[in-house]
N, C-alpha and C. Protein backbone atom coordinates (compact mmCIF):
# COMPACT_ATOMS: atom_id res chain seq x y z
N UNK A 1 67.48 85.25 -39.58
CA UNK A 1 66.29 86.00 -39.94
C UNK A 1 65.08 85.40 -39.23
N UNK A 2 64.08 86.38 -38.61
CA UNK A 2 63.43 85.46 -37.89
C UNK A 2 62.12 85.86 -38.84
N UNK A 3 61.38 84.29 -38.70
CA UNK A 3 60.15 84.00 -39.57
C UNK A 3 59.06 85.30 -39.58
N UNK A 4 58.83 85.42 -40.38
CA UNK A 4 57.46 86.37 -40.91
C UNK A 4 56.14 85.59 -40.05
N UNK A 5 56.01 84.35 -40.60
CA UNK A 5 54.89 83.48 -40.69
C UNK A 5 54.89 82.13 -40.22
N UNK A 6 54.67 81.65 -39.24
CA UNK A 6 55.04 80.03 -38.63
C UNK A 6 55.41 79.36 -40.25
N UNK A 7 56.32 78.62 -40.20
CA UNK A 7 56.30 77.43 -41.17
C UNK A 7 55.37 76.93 -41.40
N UNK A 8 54.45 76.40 -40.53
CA UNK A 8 53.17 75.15 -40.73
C UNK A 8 52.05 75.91 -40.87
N UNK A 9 52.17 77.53 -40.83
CA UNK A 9 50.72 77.60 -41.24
C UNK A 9 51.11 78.14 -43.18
N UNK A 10 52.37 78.36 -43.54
CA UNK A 10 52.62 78.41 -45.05
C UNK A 10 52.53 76.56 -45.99
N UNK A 11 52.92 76.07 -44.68
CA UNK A 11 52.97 74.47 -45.23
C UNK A 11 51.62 73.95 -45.74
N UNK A 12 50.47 74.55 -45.14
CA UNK A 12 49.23 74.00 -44.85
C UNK A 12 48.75 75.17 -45.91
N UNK A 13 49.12 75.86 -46.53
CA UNK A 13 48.88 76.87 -48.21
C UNK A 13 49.14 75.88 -49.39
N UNK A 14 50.44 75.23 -49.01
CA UNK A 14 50.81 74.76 -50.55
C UNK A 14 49.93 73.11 -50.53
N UNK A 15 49.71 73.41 -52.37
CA UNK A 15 48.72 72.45 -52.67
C UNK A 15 49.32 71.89 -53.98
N UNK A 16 48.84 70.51 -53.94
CA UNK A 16 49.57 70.17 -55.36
C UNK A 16 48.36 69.98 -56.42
N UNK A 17 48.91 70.67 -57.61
CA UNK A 17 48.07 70.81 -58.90
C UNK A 17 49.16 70.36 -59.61
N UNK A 18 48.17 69.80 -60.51
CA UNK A 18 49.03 69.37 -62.03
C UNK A 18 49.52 68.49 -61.55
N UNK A 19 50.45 67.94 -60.67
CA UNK A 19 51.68 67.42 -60.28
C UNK A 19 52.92 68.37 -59.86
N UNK A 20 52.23 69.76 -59.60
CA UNK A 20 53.28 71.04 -59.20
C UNK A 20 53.02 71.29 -57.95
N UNK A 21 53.69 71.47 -56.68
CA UNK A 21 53.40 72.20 -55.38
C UNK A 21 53.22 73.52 -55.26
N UNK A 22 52.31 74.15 -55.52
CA UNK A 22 51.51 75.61 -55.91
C UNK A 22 51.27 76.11 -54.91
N UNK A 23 50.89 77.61 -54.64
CA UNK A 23 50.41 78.20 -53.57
C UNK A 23 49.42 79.02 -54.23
N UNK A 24 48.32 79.51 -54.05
CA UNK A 24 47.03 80.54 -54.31
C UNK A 24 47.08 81.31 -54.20
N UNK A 25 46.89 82.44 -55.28
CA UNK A 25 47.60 83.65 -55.21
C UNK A 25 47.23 84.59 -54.17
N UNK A 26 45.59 84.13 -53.39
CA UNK A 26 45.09 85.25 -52.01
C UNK A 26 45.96 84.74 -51.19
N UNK A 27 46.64 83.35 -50.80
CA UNK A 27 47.38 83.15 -49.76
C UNK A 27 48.70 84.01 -49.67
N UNK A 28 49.27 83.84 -51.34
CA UNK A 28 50.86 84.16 -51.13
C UNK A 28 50.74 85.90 -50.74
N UNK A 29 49.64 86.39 -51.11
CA UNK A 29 49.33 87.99 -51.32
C UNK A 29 49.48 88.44 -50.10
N UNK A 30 48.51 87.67 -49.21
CA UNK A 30 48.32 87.56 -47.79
C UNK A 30 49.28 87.36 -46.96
N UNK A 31 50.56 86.62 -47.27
CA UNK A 31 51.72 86.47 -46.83
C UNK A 31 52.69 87.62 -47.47
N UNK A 32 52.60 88.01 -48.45
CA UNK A 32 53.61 89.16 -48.77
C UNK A 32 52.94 90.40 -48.33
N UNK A 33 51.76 90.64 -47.71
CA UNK A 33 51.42 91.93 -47.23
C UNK A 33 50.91 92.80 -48.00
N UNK A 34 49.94 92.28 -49.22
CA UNK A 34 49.44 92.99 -50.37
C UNK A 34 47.83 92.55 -51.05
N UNK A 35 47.36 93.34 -51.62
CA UNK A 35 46.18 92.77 -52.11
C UNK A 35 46.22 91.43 -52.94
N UNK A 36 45.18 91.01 -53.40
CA UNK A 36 45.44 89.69 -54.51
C UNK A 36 45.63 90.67 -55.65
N UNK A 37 44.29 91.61 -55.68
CA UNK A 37 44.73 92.14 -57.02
C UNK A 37 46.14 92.86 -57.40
N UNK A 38 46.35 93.49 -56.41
CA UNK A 38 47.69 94.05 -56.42
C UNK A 38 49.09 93.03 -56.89
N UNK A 39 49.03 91.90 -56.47
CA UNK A 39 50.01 91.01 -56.96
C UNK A 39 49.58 90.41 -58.12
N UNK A 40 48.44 89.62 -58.30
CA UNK A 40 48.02 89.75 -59.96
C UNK A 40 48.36 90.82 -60.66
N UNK A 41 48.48 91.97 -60.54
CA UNK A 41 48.65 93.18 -61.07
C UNK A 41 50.00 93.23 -62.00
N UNK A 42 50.77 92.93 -60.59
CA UNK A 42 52.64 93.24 -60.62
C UNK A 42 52.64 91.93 -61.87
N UNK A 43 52.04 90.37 -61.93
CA UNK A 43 52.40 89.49 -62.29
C UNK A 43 52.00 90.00 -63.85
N UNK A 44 50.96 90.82 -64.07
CA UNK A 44 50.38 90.53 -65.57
C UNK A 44 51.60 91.87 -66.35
N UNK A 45 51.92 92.62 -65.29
CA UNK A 45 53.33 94.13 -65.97
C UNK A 45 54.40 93.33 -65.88
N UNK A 46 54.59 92.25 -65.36
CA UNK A 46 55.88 91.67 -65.73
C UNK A 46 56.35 90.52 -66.16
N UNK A 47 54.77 89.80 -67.51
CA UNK A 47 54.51 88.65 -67.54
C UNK A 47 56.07 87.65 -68.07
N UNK A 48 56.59 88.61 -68.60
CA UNK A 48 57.81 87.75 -69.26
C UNK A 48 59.15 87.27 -67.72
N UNK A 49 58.83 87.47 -66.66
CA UNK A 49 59.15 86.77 -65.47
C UNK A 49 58.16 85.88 -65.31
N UNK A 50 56.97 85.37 -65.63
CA UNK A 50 56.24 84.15 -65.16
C UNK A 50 55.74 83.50 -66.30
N UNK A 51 56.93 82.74 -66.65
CA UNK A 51 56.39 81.61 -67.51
C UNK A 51 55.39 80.41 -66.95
N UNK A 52 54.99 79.70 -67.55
CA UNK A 52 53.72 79.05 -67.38
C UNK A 52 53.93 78.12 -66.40
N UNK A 53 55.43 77.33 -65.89
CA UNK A 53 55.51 76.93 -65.31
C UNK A 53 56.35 77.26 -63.77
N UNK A 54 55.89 78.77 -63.94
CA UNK A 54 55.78 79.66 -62.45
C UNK A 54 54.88 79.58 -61.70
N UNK A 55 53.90 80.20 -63.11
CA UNK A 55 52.49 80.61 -62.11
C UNK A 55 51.49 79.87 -63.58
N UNK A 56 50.14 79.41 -63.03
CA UNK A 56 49.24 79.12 -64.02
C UNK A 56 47.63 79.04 -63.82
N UNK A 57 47.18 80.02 -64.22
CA UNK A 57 45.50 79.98 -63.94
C UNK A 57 44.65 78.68 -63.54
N UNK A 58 43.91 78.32 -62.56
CA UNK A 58 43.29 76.97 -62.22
C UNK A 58 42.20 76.75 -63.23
N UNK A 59 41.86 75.34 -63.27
CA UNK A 59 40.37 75.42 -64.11
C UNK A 59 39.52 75.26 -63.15
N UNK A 60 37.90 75.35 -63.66
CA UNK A 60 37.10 75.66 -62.83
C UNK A 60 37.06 74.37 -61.57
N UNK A 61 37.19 72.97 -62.23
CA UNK A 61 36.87 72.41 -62.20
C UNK A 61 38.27 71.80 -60.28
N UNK A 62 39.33 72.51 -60.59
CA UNK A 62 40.79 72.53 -59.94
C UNK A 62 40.02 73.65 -58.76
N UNK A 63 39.55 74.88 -58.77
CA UNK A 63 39.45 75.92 -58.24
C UNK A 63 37.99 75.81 -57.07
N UNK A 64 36.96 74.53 -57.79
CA UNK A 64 35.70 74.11 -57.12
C UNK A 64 36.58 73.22 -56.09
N UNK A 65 36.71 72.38 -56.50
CA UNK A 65 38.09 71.06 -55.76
C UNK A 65 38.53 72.19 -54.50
N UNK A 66 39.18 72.91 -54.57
CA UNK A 66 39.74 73.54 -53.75
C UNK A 66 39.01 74.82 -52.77
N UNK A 67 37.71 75.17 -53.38
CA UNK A 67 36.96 75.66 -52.75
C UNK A 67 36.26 74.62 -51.50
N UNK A 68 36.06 73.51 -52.14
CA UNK A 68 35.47 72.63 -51.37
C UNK A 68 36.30 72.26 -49.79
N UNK A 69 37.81 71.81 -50.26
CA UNK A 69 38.62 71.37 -49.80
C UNK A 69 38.81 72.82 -48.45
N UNK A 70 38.77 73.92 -48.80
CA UNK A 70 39.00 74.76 -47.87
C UNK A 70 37.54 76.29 -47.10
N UNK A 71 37.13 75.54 -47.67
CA UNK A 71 35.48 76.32 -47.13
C UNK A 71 35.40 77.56 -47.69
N UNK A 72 36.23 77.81 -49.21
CA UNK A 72 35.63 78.90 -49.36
C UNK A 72 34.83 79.69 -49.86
N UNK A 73 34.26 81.06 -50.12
CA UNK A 73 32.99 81.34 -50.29
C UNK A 73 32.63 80.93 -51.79
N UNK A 74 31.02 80.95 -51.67
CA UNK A 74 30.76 81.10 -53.40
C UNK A 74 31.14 82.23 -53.61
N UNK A 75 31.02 81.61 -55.39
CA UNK A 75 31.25 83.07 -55.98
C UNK A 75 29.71 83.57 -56.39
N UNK A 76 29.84 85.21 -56.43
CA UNK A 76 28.29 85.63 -56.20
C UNK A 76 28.19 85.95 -54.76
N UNK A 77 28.89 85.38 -54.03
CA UNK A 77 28.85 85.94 -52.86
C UNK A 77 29.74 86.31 -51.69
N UNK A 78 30.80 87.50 -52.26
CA UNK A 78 31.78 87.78 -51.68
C UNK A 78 33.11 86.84 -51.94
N UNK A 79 32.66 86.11 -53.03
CA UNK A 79 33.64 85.17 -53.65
C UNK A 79 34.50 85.83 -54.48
N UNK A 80 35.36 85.18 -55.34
CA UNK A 80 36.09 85.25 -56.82
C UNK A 80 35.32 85.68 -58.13
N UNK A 81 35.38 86.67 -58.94
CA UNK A 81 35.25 86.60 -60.30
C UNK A 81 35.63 85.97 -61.40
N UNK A 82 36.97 86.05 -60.96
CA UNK A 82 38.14 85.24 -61.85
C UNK A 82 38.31 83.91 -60.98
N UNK A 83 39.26 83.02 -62.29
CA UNK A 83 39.93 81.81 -61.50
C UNK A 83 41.04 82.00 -61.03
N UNK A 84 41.20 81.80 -59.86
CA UNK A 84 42.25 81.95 -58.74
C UNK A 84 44.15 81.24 -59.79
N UNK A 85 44.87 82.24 -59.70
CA UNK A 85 46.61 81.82 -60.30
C UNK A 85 46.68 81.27 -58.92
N UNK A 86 48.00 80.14 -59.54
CA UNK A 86 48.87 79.12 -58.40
C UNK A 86 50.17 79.72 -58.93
N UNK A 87 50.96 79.97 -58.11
CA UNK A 87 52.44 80.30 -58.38
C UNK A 87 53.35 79.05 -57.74
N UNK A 88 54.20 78.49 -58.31
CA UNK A 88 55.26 77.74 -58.10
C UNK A 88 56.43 77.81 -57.22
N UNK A 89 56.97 77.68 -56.53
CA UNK A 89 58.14 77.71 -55.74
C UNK A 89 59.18 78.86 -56.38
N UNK A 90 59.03 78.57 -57.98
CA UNK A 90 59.79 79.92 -58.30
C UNK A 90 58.78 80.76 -58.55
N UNK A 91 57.72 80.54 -59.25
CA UNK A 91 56.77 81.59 -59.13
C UNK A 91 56.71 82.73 -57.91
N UNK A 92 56.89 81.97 -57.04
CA UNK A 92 56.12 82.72 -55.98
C UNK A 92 57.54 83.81 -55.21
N UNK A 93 58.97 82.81 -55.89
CA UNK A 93 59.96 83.73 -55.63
C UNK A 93 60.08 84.64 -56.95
N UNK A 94 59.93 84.60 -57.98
CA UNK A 94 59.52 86.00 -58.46
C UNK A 94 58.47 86.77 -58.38
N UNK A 95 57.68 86.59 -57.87
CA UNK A 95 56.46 87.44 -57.38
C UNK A 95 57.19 88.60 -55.98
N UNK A 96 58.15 88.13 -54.86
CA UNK A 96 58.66 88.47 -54.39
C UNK A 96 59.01 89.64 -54.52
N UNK A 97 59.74 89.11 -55.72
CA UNK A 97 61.06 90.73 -56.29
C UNK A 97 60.31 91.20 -57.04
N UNK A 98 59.75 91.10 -57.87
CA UNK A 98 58.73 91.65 -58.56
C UNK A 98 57.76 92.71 -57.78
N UNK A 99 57.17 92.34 -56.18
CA UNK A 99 56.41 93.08 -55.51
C UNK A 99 57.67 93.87 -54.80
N UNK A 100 59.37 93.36 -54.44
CA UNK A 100 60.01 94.66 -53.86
C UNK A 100 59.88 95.32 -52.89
N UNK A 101 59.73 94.65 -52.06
CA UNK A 101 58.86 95.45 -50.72
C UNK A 101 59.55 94.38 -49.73
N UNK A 102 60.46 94.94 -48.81
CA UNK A 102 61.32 94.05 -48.06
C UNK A 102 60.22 92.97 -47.56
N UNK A 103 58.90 93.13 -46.61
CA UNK A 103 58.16 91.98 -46.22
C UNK A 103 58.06 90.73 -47.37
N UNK A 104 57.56 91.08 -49.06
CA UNK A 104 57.82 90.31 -49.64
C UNK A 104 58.96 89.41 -50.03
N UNK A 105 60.21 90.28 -49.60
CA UNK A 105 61.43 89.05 -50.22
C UNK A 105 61.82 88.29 -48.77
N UNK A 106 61.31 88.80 -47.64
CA UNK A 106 61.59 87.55 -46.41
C UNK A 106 61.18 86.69 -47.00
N UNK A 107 59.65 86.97 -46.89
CA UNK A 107 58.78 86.00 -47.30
C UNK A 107 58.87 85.13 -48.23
N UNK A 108 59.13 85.67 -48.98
CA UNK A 108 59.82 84.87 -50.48
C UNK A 108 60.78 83.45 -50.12
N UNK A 109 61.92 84.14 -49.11
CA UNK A 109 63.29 83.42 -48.94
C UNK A 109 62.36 82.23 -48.28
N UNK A 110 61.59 82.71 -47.13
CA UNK A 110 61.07 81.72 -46.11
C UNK A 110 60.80 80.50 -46.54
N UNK A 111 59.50 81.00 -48.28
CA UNK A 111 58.77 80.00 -48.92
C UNK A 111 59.79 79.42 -49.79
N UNK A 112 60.59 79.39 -50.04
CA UNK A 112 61.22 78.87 -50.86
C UNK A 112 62.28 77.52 -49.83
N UNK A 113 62.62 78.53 -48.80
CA UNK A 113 62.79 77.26 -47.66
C UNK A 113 62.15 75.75 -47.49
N UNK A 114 60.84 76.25 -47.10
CA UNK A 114 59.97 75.28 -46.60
C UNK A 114 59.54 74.50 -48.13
N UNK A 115 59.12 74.93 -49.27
CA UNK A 115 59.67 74.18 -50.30
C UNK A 115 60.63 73.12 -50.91
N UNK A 116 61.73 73.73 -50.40
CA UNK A 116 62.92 73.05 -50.40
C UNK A 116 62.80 71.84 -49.09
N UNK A 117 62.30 72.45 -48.26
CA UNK A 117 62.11 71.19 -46.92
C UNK A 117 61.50 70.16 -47.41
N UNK A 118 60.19 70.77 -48.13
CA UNK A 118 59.30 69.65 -48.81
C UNK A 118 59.51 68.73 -49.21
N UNK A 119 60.68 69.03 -50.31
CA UNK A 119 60.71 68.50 -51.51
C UNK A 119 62.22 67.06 -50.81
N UNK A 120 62.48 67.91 -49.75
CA UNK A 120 63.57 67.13 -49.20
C UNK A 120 63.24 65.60 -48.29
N UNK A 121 61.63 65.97 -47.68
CA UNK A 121 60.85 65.54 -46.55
C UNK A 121 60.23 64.38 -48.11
N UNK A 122 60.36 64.68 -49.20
CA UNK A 122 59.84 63.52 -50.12
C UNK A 122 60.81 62.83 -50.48
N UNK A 123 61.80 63.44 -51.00
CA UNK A 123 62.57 62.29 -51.00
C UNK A 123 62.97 61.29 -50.38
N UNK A 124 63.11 62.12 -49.46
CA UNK A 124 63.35 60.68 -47.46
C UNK A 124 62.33 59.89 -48.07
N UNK A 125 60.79 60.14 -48.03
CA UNK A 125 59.70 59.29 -48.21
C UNK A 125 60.12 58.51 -49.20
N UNK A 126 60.78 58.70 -50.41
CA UNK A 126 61.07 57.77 -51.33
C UNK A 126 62.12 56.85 -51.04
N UNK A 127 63.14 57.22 -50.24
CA UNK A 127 64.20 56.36 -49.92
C UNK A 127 63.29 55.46 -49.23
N UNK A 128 62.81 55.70 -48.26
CA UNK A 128 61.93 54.79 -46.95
C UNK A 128 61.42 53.74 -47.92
N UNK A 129 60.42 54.31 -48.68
CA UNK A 129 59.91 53.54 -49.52
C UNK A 129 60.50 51.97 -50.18
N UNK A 130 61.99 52.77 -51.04
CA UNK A 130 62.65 52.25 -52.13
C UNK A 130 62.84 50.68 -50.87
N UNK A 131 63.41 51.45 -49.88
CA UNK A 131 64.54 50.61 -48.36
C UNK A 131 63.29 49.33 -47.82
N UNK A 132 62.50 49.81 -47.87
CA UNK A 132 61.07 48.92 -47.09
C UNK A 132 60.75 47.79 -48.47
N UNK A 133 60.63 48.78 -49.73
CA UNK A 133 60.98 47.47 -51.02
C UNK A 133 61.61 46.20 -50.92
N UNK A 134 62.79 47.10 -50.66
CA UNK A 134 64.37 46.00 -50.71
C UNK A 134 64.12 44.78 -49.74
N UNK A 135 63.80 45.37 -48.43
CA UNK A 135 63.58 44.49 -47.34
C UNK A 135 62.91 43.17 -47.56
N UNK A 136 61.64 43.87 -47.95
CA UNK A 136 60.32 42.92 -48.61
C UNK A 136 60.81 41.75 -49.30
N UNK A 137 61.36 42.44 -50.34
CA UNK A 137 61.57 41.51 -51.53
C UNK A 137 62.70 39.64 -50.68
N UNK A 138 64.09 40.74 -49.57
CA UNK A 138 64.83 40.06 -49.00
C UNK A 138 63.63 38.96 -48.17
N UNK A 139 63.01 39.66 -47.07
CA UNK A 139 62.19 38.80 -46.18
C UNK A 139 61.21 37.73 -47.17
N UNK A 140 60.75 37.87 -48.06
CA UNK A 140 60.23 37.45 -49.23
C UNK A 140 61.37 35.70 -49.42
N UNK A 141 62.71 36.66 -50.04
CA UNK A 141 63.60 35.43 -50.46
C UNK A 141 63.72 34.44 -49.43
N UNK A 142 64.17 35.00 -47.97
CA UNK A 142 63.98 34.27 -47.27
C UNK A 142 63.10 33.30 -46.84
N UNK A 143 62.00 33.76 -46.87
CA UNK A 143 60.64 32.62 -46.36
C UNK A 143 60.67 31.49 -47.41
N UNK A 144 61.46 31.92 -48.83
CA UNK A 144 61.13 30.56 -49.79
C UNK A 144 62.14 29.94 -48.89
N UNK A 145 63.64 30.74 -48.92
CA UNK A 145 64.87 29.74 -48.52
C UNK A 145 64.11 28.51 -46.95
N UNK A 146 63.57 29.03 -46.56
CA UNK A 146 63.51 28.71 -44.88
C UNK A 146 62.25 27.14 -45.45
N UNK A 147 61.58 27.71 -46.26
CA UNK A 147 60.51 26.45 -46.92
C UNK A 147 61.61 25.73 -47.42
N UNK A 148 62.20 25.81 -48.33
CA UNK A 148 62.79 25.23 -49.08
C UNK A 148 63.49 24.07 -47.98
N UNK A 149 64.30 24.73 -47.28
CA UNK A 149 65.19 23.96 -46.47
C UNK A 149 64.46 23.03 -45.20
N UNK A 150 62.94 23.13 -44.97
CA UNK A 150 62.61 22.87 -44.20
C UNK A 150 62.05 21.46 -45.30
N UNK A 151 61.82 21.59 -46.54
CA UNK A 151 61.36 20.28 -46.99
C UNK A 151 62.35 19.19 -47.37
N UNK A 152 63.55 19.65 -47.16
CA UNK A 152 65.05 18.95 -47.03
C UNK A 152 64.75 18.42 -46.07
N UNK A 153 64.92 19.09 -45.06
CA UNK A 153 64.71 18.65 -43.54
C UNK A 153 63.77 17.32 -43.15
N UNK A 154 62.43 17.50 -44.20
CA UNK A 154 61.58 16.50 -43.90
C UNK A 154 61.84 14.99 -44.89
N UNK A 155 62.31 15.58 -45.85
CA UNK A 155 62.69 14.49 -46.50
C UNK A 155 64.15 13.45 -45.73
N UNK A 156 65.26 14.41 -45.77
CA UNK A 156 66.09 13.91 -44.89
C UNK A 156 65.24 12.99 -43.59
N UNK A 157 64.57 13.45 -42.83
CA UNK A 157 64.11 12.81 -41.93
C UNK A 157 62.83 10.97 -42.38
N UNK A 158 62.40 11.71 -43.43
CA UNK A 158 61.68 10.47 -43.96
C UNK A 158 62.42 9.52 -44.31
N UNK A 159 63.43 9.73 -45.07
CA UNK A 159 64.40 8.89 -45.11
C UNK A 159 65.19 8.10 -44.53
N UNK A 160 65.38 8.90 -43.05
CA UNK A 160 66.15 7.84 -42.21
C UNK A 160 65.34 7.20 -41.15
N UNK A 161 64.00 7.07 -41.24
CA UNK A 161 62.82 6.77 -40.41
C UNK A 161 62.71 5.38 -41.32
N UNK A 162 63.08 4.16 -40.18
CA UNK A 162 62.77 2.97 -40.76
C UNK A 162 61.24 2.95 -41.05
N UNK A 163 60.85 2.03 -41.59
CA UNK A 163 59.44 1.18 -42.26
C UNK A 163 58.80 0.94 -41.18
N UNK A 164 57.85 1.16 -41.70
CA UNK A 164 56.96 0.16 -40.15
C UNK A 164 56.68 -1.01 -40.61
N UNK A 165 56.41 -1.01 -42.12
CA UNK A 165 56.18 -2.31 -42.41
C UNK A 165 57.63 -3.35 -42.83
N UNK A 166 57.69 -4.55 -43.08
CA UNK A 166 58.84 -5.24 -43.35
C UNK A 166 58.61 -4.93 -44.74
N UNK A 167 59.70 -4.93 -45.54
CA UNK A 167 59.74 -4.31 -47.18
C UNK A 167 59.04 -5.72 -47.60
N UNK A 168 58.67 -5.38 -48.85
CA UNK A 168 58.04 -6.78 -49.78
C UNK A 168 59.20 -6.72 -50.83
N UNK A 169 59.25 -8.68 -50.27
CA UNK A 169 60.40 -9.00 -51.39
C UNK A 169 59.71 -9.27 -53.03
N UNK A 170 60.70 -9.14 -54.02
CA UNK A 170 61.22 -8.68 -55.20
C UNK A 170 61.27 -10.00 -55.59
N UNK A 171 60.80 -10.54 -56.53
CA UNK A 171 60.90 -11.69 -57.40
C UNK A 171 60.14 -13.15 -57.37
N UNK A 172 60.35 -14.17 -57.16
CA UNK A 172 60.11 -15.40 -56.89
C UNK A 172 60.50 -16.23 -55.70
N UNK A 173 59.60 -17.10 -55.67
CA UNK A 173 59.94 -17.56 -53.81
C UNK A 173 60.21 -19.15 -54.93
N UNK A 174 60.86 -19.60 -54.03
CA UNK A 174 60.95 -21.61 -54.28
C UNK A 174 60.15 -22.34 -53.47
N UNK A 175 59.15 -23.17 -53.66
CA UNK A 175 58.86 -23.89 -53.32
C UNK A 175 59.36 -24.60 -52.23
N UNK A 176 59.06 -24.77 -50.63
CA UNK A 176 59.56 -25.32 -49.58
C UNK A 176 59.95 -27.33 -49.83
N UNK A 177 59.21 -27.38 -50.08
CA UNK A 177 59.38 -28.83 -50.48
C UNK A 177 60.93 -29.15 -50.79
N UNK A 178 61.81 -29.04 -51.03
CA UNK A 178 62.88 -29.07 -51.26
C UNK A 178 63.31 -29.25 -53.01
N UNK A 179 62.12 -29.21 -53.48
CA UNK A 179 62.26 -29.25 -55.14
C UNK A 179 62.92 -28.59 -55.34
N UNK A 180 63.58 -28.27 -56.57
CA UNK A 180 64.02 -26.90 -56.94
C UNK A 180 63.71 -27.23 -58.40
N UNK A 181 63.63 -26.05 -58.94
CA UNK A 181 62.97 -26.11 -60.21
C UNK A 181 63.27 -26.79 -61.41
N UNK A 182 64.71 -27.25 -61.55
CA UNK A 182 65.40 -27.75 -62.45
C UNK A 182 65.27 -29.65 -62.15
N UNK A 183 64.44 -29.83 -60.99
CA UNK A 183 64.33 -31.28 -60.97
C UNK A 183 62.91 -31.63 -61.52
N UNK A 184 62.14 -30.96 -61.94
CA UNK A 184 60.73 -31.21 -62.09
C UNK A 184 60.83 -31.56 -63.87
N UNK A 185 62.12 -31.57 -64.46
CA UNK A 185 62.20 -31.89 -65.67
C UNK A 185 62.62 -33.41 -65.31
């Protein structure tokens, strides 16, 4: 099937809210070949296909964030009335069938692809991650082992490094004279 829509310019739509990878409902509209209102439309006649964690209204505060983030207009001025819906990976594949219109279910399949790429392209990131951990922690053990063994090393070596000085003897000296102590009684 050949693409509707480059990959990277649908890649560069999805945004993460909540902790969900979402798309905006003028984008996905725009990609299925339909008004916004028109797909808001289909979504509110067939709400019992979009549970909350399909699709979910932004707050203002999510929808400014993202105005900012992508230059778009005020509202008041050729802007939004409402707050812009995010549809979900399945959201946005029932919005698809829901709209029924062969351009929408390419489209659908496509996004659900590159989704799936996503989500695949993170996990790698997490393995990398977990693997670069492991390493750490190893290169880590090592540098103690390599100290460790290197103060063996120096000790061993102190040890077999004669004195410079002559040792100091331990106890009592005798008198040169030839006395010895037991005659002085």
């Amino acid at each position: 099937m050949k693409a509707l829509i480059p990959s990277e310019h649908i890649e560069q739509q999805i945004y993460l809210i909540r902790g969900h990878r979402v798309m905006v409902d003028s984008d996905l509209a725009r990609i299925y070949g339909v008004s916004t209102i028109r797909l808001n439309q289909q979504v509110r006649r067939n709400h019992e296909r979009f549970p909350g964690d399909f699709v979910f209204q932004m707050t203002k505060g999510e929808a400014e964030s993202l105005r900012l983030q992508n230059a778009i207009s005020k509202p008041g001025r050729g802007g939004r009335r409402y707050l812009p819906y995010v549809f979900t990976e399945h959201g946005a594949l029932a919005a698809a069938f829901v709209l029924n219109s062969p351009v929408a279910v390419a489209a659908g399949i496509q996004i659900v692809r590159i989704f799936n790429r996503l989500r695949q392209l993170a996990n790698t990131h997490k393995d990398l991650a977990l693997a670069l951990a492991k390493l750490e922690k190893i290169e880590h053990k090592v540098t103690d082992h390599d100290e460790q063994i290197q103060e063996i090393f120096d000790t061993i070596r102190e040890i077999m490094t004669p004195p410079k000085e002559p040792p100091k003897q331990i106890g009592f000296r005798l008198p040169e004279s030839g006395n010895s102590p037991t005659e002085n009684k």
